[in-house]
N, C-alpha and C. Protein backbone atom coordinates (compact mmCIF):
# COMPACT_ATOMS: atom_id res chain seq x y z
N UNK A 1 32.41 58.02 47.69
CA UNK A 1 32.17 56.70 48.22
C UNK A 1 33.39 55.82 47.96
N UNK A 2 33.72 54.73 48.89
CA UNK A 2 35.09 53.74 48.62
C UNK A 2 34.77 52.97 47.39
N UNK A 3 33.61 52.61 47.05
CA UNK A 3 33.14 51.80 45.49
C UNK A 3 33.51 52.44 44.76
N UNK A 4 33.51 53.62 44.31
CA UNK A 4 33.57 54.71 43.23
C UNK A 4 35.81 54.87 43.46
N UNK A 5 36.16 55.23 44.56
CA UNK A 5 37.27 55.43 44.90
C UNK A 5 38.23 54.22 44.26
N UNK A 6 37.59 53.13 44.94
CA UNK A 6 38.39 52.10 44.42
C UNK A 6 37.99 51.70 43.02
N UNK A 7 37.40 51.46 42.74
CA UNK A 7 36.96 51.37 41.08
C UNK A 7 37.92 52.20 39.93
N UNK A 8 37.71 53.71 40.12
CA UNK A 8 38.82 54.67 39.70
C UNK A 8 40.34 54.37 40.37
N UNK A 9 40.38 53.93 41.08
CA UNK A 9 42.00 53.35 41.31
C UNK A 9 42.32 51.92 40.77
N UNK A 10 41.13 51.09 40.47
CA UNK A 10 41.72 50.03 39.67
C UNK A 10 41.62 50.35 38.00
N UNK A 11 40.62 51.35 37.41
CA UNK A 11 41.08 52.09 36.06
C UNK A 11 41.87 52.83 36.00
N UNK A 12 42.73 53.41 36.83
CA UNK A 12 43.62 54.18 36.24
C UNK A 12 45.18 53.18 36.40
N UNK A 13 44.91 52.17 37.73
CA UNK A 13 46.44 51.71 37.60
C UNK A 13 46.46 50.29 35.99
N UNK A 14 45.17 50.11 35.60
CA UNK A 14 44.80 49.43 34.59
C UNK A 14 45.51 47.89 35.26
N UNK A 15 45.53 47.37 36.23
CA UNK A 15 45.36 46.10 36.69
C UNK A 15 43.67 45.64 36.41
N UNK A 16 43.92 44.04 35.91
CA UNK A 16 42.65 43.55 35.79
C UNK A 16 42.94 42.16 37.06
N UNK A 17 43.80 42.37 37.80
CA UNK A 17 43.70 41.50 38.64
C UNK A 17 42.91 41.76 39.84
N UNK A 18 42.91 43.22 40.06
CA UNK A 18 42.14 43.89 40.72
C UNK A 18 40.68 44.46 40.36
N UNK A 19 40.34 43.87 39.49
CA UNK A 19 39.33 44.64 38.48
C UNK A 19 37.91 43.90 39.52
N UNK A 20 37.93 42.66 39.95
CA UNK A 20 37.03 42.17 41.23
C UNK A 20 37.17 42.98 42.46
N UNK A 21 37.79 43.66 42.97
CA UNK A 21 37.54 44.41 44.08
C UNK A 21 36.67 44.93 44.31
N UNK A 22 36.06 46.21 43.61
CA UNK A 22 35.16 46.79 43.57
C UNK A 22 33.75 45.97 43.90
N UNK A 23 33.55 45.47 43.19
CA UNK A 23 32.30 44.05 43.21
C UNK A 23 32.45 43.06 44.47
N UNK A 24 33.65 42.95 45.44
CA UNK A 24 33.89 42.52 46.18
C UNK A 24 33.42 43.36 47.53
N UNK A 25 33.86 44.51 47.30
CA UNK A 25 33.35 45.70 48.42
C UNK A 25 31.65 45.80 48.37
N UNK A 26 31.20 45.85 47.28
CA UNK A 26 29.45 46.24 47.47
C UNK A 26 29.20 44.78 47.26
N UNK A 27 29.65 43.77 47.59
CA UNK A 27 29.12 42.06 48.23
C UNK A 27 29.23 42.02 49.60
N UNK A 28 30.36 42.55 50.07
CA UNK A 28 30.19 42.90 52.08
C UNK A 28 29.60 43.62 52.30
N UNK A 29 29.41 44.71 51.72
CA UNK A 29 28.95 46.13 52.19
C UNK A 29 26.79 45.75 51.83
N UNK A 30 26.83 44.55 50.90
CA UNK A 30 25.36 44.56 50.94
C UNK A 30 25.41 43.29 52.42
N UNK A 31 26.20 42.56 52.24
CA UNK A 31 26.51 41.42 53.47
C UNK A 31 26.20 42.24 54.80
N UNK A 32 26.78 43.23 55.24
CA UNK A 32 26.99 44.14 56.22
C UNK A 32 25.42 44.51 56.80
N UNK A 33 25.03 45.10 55.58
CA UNK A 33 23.77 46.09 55.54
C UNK A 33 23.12 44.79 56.24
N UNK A 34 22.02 43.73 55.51
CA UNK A 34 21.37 42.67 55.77
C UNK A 34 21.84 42.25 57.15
N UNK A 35 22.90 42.02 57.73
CA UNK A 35 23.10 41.30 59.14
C UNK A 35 22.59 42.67 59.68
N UNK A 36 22.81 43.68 59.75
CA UNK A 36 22.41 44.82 60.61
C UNK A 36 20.87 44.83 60.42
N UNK A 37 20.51 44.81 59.81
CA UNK A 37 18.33 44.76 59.56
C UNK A 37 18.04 43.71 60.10
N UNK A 38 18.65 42.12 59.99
CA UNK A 38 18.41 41.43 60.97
C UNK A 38 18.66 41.59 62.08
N UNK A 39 19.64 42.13 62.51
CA UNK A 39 19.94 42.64 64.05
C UNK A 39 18.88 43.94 64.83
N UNK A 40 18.23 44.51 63.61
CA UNK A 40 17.44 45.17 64.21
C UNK A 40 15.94 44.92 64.21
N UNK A 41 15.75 43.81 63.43
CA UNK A 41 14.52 42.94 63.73
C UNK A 41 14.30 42.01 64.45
N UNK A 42 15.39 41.34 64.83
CA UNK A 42 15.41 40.72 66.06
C UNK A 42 15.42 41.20 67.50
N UNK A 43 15.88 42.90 67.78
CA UNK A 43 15.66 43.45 68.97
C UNK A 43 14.20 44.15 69.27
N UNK A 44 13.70 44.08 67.73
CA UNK A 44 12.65 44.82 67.58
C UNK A 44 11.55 43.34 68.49
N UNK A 45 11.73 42.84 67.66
CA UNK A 45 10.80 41.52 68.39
C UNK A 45 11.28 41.08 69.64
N UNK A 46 12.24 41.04 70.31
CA UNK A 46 12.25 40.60 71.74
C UNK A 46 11.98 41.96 72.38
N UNK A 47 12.53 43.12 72.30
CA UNK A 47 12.18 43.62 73.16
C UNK A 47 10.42 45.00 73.02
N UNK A 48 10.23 44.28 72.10
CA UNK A 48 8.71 44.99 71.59
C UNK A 48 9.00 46.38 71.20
N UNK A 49 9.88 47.27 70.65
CA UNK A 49 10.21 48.28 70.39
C UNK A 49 11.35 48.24 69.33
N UNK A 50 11.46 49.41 68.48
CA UNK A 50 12.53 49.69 67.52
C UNK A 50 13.56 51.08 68.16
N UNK A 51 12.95 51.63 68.78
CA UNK A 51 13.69 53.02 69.33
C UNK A 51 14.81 52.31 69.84
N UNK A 52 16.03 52.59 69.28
CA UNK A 52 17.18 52.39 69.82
C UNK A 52 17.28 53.19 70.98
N UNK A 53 17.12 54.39 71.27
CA UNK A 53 17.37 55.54 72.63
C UNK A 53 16.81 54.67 73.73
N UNK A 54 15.47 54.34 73.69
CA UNK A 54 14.80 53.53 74.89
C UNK A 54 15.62 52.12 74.88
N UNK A 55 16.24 51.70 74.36
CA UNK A 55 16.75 50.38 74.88
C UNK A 55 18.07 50.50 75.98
N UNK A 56 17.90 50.00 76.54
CA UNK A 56 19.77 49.43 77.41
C UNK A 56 19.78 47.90 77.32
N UNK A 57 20.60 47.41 76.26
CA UNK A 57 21.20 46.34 76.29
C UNK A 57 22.21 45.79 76.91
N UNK A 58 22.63 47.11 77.60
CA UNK A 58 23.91 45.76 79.13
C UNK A 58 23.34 45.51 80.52
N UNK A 59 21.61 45.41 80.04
CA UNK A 59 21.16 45.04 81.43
C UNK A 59 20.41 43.67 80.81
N UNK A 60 20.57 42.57 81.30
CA UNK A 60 20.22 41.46 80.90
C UNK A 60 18.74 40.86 81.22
């Protein structure tokens, strides 16, 4: 995983200026997750379904 990757690259180069990165990546990466569950609860409710396959969204 890039959390684990980068984490072990800021202990081994022993920078603590970088030592927030890590904690910075799984704050977007939970940021990320949440806008996408809202994005899929909001298609879920307009268009009465969750099946992504049955949808076409470039027909308006």
């Amino acid at each position: 995983s890039l959390f684990v990757a980068l984490s072990a690259w800021t202990m081994h180069l022993d920078m603590s200026s970088f030592s927030a990165s890590p904690l910075l990546l799984l704050a977007f990466s939970a940021c990320e997750a949440s806008a996408g569950l809202a994005l899929l609860v909001a298609t879920a409710r307009t268009h009465g379904t969750d099946h992504m396959q049955s949808l076409n969204l470039l027909k308006c």
